[in-house]
PDB file of N, CA and C in Angstrom:
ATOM      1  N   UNK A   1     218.592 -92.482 271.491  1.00  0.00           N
ATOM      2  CA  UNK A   1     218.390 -91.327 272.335  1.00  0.00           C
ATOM      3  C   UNK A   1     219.678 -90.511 272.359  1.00  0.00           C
ATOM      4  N   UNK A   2     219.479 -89.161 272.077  1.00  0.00           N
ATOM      5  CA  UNK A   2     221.095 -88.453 272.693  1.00  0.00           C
ATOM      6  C   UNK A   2     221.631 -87.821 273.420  1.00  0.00           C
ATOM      7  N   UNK A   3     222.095 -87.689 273.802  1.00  0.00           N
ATOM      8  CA  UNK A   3     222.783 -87.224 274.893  1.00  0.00           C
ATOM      9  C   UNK A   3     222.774 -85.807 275.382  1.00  0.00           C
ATOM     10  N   UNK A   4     222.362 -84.921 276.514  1.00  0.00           N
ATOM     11  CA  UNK A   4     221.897 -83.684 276.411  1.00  0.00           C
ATOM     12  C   UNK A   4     223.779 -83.112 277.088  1.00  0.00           C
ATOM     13  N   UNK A   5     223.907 -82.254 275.792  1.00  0.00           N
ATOM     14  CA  UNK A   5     225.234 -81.511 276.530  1.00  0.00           C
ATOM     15  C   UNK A   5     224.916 -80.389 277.576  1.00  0.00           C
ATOM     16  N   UNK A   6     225.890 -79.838 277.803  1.00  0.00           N
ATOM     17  CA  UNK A   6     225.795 -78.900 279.163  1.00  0.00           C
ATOM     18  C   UNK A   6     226.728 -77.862 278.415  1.00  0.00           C
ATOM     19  N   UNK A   7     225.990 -76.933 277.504  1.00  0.00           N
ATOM     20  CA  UNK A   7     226.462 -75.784 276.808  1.00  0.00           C
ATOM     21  C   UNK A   7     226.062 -74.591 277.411  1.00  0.00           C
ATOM     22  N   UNK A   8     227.294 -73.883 277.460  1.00  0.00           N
ATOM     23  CA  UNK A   8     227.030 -72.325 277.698  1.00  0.00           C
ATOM     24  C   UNK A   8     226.525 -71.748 277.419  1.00  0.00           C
ATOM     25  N   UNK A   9     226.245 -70.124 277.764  1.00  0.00           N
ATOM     26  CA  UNK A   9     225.220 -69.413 277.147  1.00  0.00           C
ATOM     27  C   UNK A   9     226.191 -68.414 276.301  1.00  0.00           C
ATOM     28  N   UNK A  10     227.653 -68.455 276.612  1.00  0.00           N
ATOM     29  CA  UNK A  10     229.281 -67.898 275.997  1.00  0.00           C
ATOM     30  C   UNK A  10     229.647 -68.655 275.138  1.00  0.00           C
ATOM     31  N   UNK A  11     229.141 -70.188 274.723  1.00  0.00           N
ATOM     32  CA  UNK A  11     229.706 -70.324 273.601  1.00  0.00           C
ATOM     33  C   UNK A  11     230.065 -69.514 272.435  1.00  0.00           C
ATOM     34  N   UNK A  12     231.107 -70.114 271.363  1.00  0.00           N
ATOM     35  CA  UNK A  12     231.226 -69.313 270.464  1.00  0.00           C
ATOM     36  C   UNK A  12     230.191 -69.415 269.398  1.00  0.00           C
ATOM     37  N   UNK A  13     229.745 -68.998 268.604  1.00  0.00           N
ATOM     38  CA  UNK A  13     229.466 -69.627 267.468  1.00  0.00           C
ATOM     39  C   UNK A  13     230.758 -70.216 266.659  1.00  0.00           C
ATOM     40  N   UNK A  14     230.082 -70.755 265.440  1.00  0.00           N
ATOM     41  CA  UNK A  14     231.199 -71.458 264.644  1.00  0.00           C
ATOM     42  C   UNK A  14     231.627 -70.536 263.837  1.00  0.00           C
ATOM     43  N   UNK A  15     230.709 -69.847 263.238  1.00  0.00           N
ATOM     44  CA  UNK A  15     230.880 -68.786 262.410  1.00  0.00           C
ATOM     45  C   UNK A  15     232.385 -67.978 262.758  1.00  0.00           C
ATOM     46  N   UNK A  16     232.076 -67.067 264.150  1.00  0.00           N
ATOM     47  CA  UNK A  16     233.363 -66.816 264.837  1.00  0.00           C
ATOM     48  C   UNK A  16     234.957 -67.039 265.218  1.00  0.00           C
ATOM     49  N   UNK A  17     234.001 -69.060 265.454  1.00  0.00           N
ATOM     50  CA  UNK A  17     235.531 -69.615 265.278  1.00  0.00           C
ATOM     51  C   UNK A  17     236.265 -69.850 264.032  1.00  0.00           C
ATOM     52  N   UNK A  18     235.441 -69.783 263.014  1.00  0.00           N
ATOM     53  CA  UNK A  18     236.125 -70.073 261.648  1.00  0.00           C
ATOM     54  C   UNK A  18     236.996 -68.507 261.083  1.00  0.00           C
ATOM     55  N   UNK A  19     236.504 -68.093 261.639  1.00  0.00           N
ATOM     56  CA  UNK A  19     237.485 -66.382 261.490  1.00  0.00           C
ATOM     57  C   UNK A  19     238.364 -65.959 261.966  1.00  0.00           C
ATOM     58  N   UNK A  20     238.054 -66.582 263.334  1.00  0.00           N
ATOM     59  CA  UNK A  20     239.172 -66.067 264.388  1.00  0.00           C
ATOM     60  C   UNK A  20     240.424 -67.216 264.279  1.00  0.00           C
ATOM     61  N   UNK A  21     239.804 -68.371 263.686  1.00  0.00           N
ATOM     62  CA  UNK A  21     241.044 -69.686 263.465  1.00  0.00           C
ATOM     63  C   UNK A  21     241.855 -69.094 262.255  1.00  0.00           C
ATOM     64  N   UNK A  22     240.757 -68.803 261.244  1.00  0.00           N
ATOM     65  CA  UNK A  22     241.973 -68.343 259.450  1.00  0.00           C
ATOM     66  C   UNK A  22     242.259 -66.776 259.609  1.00  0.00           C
ATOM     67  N   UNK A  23     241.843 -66.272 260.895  1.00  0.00           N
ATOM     68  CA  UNK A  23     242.461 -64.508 260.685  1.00  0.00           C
ATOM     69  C   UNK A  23     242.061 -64.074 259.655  1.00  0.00           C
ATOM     70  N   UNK A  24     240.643 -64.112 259.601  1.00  0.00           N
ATOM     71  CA  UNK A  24     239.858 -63.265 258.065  1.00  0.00           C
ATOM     72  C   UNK A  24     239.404 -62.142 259.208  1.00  0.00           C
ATOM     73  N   UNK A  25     239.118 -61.036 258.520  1.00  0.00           N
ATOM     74  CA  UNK A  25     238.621 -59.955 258.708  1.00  0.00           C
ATOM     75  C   UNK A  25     237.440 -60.000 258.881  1.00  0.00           C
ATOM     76  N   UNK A  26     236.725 -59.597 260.340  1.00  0.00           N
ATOM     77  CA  UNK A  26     235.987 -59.400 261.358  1.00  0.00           C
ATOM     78  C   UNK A  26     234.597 -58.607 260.550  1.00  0.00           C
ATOM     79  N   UNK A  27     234.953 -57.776 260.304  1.00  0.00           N
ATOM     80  CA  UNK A  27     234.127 -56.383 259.797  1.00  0.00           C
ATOM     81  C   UNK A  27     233.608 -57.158 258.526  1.00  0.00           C
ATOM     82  N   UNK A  28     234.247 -57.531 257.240  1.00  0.00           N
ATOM     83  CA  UNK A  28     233.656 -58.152 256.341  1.00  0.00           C
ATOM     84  C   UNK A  28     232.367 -59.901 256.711  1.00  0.00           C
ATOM     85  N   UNK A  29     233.273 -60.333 257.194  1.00  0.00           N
ATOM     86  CA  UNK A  29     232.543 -61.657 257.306  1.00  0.00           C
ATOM     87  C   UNK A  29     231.513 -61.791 258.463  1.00  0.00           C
ATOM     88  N   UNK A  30     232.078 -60.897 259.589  1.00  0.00           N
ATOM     89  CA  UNK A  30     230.636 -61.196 260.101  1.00  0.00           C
ATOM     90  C   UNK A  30     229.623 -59.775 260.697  1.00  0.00           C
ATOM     91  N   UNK A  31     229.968 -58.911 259.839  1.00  0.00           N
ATOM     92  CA  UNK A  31     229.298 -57.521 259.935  1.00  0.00           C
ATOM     93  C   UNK A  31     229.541 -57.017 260.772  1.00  0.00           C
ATOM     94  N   UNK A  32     230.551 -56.832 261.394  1.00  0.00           N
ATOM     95  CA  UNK A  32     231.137 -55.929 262.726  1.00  0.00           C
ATOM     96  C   UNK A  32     231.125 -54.688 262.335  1.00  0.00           C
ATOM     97  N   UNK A  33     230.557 -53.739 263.255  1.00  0.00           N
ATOM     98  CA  UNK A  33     231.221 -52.031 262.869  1.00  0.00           C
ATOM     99  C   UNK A  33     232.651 -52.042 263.132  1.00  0.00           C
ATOM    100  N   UNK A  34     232.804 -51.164 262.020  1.00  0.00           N
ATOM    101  CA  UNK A  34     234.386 -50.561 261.982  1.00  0.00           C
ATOM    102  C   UNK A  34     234.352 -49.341 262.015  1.00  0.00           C
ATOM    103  N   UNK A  35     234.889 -48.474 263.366  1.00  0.00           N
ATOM    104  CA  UNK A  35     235.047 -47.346 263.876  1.00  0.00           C
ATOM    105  C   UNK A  35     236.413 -46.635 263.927  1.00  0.00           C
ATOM    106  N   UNK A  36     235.944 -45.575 263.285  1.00  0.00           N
ATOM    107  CA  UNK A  36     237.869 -44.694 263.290  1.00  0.00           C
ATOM    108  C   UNK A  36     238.042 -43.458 263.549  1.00  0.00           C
ATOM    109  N   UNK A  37     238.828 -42.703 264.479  1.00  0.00           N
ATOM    110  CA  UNK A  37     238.282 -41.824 265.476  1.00  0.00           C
ATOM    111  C   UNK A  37     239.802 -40.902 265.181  1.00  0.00           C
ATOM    112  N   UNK A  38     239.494 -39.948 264.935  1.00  0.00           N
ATOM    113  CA  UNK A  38     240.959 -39.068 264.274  1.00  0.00           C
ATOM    114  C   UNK A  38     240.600 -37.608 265.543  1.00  0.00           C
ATOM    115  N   UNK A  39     241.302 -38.054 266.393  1.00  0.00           N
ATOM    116  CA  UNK A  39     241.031 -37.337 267.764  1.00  0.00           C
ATOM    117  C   UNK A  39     239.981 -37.082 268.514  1.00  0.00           C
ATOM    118  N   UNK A  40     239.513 -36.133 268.627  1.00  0.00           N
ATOM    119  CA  UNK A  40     238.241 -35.837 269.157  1.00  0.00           C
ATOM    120  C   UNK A  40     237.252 -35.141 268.470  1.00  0.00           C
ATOM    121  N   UNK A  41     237.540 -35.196 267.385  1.00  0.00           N
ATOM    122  CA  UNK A  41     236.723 -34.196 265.834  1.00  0.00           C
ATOM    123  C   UNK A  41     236.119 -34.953 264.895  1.00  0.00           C
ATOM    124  N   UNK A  42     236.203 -35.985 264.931  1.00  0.00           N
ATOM    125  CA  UNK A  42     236.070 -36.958 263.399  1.00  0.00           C
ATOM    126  C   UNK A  42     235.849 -38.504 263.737  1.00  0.00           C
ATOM    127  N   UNK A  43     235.065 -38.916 263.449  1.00  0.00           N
ATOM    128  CA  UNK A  43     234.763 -40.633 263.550  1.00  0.00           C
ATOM    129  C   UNK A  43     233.842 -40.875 262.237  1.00  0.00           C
ATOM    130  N   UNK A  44     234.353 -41.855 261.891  1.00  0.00           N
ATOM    131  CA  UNK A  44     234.319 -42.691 260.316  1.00  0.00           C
ATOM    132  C   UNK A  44     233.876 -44.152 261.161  1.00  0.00           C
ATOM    133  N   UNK A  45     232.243 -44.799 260.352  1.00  0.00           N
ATOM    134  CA  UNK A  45     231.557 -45.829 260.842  1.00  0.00           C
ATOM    135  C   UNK A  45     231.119 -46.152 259.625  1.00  0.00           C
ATOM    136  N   UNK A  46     231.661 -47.538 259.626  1.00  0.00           N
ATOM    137  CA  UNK A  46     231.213 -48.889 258.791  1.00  0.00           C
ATOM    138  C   UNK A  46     230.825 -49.803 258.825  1.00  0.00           C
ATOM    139  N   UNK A  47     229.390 -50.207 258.126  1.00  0.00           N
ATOM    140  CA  UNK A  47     229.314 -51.516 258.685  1.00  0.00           C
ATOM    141  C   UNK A  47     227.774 -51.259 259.202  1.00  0.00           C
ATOM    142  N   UNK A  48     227.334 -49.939 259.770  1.00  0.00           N
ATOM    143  CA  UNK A  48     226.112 -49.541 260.299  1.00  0.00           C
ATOM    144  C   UNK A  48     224.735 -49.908 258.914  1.00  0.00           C
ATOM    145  N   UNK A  49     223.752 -49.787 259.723  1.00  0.00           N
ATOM    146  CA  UNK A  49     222.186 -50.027 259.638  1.00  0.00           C
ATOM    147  C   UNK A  49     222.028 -48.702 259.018  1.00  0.00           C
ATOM    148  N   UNK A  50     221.928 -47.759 260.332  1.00  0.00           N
ATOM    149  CA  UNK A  50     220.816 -46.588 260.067  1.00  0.00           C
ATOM    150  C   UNK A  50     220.952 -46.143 261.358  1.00  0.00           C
ATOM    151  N   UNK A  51     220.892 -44.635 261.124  1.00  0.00           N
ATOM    152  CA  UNK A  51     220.579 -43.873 262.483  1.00  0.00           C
ATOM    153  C   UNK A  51     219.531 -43.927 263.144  1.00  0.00           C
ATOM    154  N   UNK A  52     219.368 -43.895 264.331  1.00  0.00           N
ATOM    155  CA  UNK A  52     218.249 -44.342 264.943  1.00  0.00           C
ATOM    156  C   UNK A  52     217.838 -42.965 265.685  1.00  0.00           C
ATOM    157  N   UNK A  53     218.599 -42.104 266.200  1.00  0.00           N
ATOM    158  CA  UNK A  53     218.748 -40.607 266.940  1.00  0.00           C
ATOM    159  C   UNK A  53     219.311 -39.659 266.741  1.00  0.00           C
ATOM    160  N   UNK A  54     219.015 -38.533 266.383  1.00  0.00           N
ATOM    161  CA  UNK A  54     220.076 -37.584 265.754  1.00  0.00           C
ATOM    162  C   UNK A  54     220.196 -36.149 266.409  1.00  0.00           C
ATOM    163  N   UNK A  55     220.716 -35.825 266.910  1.00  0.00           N
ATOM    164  CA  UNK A  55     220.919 -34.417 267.295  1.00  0.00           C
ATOM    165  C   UNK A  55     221.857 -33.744 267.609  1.00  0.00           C
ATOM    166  N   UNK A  56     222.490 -32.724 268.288  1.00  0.00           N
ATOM    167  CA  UNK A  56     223.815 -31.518 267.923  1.00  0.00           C
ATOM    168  C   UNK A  56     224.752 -32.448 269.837  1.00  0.00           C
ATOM    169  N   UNK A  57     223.874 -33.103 269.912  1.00  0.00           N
ATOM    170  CA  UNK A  57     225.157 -33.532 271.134  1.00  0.00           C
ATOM    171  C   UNK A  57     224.624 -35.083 271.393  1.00  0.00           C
ATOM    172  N   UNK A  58     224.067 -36.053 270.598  1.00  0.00           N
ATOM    173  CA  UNK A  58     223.773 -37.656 270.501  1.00  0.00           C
ATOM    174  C   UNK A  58     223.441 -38.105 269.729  1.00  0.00           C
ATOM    175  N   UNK A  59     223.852 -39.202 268.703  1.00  0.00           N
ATOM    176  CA  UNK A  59     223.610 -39.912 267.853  1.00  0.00           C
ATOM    177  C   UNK A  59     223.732 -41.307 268.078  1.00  0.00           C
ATOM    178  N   UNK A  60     222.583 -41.614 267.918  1.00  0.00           N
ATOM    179  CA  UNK A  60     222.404 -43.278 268.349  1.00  0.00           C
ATOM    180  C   UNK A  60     222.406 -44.454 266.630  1.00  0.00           C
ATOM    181  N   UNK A  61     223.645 -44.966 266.600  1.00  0.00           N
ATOM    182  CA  UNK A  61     223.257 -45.232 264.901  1.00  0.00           C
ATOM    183  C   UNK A  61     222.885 -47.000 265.405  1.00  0.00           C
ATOM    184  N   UNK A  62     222.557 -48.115 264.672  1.00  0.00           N
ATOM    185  CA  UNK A  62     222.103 -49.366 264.562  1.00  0.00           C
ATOM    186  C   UNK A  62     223.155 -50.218 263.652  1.00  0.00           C
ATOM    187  N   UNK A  63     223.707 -50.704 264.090  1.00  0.00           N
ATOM    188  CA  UNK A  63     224.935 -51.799 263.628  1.00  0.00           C
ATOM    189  C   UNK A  63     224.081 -52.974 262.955  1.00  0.00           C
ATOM    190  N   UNK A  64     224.929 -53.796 262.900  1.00  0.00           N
ATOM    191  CA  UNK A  64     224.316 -55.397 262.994  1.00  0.00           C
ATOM    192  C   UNK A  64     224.422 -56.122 264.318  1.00  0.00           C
ATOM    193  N   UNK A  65     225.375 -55.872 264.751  1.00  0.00           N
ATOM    194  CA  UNK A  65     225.483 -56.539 265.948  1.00  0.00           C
ATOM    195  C   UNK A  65     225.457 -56.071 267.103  1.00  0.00           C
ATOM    196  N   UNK A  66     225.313 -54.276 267.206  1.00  0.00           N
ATOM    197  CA  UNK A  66     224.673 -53.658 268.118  1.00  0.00           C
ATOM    198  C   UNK A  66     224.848 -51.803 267.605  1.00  0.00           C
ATOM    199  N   UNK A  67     224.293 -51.152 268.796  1.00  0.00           N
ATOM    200  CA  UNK A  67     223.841 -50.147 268.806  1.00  0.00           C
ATOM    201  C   UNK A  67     225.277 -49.107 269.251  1.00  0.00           C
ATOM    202  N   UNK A  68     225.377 -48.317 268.588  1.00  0.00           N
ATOM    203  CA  UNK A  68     226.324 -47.460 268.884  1.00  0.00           C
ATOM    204  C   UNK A  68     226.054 -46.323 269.213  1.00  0.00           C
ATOM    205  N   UNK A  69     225.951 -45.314 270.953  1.00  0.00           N
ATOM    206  CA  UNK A  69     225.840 -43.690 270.754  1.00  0.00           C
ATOM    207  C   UNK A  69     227.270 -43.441 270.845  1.00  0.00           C
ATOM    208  N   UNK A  70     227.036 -42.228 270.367  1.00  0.00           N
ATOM    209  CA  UNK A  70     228.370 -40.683 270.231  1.00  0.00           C
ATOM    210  C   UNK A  70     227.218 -39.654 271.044  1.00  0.00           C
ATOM    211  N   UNK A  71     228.203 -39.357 271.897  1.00  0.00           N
ATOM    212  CA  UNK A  71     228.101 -38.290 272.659  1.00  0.00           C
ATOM    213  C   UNK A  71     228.946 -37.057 272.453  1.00  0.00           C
ATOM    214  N   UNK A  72     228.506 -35.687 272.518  1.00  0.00           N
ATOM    215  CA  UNK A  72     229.504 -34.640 272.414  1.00  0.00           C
ATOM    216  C   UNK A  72     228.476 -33.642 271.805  1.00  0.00           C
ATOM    217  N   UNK A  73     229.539 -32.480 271.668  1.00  0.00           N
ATOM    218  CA  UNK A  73     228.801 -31.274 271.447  1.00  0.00           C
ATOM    219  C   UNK A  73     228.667 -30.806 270.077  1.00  0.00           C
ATOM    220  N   UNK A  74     228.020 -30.113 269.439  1.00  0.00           N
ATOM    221  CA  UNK A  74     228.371 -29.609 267.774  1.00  0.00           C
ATOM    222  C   UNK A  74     228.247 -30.596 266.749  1.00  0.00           C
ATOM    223  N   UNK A  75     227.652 -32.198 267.292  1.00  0.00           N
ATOM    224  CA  UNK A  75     227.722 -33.050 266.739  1.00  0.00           C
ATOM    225  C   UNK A  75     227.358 -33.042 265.275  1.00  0.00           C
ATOM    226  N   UNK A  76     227.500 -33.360 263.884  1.00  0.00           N
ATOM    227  CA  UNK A  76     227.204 -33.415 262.823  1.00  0.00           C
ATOM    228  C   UNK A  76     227.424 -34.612 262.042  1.00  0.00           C
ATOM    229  N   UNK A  77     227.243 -34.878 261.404  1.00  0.00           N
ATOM    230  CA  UNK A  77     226.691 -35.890 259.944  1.00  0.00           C
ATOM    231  C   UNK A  77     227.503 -35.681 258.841  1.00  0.00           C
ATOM    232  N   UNK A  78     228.721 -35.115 258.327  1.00  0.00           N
ATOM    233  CA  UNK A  78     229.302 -34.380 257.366  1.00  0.00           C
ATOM    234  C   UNK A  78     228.509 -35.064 256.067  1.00  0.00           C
ATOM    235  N   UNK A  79     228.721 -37.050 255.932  1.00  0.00           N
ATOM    236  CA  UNK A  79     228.355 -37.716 255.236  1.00  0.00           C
ATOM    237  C   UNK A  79     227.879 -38.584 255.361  1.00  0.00           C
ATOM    238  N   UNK A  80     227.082 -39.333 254.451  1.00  0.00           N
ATOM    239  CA  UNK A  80     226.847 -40.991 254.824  1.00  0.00           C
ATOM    240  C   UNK A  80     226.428 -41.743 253.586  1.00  0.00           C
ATOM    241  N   UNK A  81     227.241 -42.742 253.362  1.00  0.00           N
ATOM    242  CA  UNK A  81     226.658 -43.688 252.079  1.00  0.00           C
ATOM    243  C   UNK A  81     225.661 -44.776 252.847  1.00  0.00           C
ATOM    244  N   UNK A  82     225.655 -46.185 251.816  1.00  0.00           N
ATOM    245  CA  UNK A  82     225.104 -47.084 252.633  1.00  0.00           C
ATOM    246  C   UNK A  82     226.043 -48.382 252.982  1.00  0.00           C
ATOM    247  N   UNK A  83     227.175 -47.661 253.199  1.00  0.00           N
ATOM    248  CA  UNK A  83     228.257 -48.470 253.849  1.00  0.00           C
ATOM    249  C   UNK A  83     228.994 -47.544 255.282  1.00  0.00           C
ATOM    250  N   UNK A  84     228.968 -46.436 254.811  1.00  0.00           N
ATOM    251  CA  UNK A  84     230.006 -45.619 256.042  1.00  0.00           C
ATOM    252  C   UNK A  84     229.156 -44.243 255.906  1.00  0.00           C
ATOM    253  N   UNK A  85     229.676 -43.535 257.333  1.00  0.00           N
ATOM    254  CA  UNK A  85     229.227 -42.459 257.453  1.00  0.00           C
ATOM    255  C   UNK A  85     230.384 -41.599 258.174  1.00  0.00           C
ATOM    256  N   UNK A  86     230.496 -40.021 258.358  1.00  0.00           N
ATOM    257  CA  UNK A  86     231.646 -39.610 258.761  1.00  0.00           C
ATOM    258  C   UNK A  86     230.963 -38.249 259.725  1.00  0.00           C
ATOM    259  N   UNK A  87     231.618 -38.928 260.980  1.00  0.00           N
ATOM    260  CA  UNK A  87     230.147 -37.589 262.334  1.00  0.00           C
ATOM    261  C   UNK A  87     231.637 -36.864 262.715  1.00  0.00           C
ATOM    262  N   UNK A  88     231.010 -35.490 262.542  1.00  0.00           N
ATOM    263  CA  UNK A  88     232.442 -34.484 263.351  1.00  0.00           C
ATOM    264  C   UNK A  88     231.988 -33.513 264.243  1.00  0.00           C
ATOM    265  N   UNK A  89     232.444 -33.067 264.787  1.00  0.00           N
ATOM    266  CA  UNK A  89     232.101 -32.214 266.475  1.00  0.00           C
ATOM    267  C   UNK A  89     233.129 -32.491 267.685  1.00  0.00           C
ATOM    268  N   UNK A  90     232.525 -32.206 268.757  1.00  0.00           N
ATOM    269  CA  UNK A  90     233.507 -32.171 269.909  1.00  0.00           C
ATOM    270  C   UNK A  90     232.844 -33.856 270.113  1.00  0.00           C
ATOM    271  N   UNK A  91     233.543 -34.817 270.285  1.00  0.00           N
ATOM    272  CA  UNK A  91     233.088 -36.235 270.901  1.00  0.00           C
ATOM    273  C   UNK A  91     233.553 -36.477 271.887  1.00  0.00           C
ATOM    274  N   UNK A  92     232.559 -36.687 272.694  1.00  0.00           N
ATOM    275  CA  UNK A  92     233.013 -36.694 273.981  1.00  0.00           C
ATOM    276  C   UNK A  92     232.919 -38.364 274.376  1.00  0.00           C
ATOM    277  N   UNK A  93     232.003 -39.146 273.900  1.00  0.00           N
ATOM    278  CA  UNK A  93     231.754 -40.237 274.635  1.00  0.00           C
ATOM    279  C   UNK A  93     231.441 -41.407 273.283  1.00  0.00           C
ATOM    280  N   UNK A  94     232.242 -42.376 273.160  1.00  0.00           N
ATOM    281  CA  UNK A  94     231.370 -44.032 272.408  1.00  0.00           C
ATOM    282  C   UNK A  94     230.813 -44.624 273.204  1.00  0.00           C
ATOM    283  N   UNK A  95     229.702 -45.302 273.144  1.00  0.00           N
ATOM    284  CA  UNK A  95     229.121 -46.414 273.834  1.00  0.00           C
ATOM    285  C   UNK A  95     229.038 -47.306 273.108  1.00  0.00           C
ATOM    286  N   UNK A  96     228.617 -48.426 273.304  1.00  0.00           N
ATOM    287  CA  UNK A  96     227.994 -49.767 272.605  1.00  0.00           C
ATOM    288  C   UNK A  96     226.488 -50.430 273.592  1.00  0.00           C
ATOM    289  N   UNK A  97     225.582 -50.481 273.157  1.00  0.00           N
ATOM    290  CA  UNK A  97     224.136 -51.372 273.712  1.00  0.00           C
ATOM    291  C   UNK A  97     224.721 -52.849 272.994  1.00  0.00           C
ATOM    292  N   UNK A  98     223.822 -53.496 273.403  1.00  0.00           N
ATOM    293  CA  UNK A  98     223.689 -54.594 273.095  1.00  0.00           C
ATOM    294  C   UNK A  98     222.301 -54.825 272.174  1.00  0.00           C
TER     295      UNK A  98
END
């Protein structure tokens, strides 16, 4: 018979701990977005799904591991492969969903 542990619902995974123990890069190994924000004009996203919402002041895009809006005005799309995309306008706001 075995023994029933008393595990969190915060555990880590292992996956996590094996990254965060050898300091490998987050974004590659376990699909994290990588976000880069060159003032208030320009944000560069990697790592994303697919846009899920699109319009001149909200864009809701789909990560792997969650949901990202941009808020702001004039919002645009300049580019997007199927690794990164590059949104420019006035940005006013990041969020993250779960």
């Amino acid at each position: 018979m075995r023994k029933k542990t008393n595990q969190s619902n915060t555990a880590i995974p292992v996956r996590e701990k094996v990254v965060n123990t050898l300091e490998l890069p987050r974004d590659l190994l376990l699909g994290e977005p990588m976000l880069t924000v060159t003032g208030r004009r320009e944000l560069y996203i990697s790592n994303y799904k697919g846009i899920l919402e699109y319009g001149d002041s909200f864009l809701r895009i789909q990560t792997k591991t969650c949901r990202i809006i941009v808020s702001g005005t004039r919002l645009a799309v300049d580019y997007y492969t199927s690794e990164e995309m590059k949104i420019t306008g006035f940005i006013d706001c990041i969020q993250y969903e779960s």
